[in-house]
Protein backbone atom coordinates (compact mmCIF):
# COMPACT_ATOMS: atom_id res chain seq x y z
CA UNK A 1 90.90 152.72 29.82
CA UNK A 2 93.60 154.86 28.73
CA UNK A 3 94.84 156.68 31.07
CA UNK A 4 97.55 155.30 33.45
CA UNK A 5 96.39 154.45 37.40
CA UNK A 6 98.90 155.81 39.82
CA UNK A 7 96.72 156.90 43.22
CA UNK A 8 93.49 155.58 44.51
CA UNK A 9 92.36 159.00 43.16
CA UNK A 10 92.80 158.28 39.76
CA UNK A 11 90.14 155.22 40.20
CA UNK A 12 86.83 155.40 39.48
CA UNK A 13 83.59 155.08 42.06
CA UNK A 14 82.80 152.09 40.52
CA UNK A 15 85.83 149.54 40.00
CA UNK A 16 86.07 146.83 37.23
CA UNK A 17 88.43 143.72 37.53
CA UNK A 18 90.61 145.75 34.79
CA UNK A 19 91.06 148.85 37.44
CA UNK A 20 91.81 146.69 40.11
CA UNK A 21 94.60 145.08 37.58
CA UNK A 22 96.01 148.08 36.81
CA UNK A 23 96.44 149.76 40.21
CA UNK A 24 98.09 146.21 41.60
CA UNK A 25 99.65 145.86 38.40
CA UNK A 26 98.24 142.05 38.23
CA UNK A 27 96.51 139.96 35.57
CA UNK A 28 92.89 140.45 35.29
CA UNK A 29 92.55 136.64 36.21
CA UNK A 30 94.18 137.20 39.18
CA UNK A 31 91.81 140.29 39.83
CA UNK A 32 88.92 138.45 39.11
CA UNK A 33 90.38 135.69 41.91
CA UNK A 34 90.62 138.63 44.42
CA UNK A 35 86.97 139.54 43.55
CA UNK A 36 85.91 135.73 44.26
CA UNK A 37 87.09 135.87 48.05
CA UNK A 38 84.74 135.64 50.63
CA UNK A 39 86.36 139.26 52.10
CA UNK A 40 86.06 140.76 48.99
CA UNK A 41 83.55 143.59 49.40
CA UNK A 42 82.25 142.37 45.57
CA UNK A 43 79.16 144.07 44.07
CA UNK A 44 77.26 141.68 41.43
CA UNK A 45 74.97 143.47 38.72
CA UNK A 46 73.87 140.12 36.95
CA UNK A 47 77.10 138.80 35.68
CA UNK A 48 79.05 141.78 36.18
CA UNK A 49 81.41 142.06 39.24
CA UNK A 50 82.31 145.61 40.43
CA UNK A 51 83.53 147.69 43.91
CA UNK A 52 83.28 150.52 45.13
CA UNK A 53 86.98 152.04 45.43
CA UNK A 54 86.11 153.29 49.01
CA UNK A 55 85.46 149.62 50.12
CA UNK A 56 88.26 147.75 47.96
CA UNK A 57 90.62 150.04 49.25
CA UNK A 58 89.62 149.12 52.83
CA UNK A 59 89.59 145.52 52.13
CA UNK A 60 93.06 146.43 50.31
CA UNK A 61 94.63 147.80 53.92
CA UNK A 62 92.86 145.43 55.64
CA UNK A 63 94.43 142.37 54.06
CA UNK A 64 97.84 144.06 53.71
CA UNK A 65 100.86 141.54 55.23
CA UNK A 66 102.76 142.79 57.75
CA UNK A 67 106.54 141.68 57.58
């Protein structure tokens, strides 16, 4: 993946832990930590962990903190 994330739009359908690292500008650990919560609206495909970017960023607003 090349090209820079800077809007939900430039996500794909499909998200990997790496999008969801880029656009939160985390560690792919930490992604994959995210992705391991209960909330997490997680798709498995055997191994392979994925989201839909319509439904992560739900859960995202969802589990925003309000200060």
């Amino acid at each position: 993946m090349d090209t820079e994330i800077r809007c939900s739009n430039d996500l794909p359908a499909i998200l990997t832990a790496k999008h969801i690292a880029q656009f939160l500008h985390i560690s792919e650990r930490r992604a994959y930590e995210l992705m391991n919560l209960k909330s997490f609206p997680l798709i498995r495909l055997g191994r392979n962990k994925r989201v839909n970017r319509e439904s992560f960023m739900n859960w995202l607003q969802q589990n925003e903190r309000r200060e």
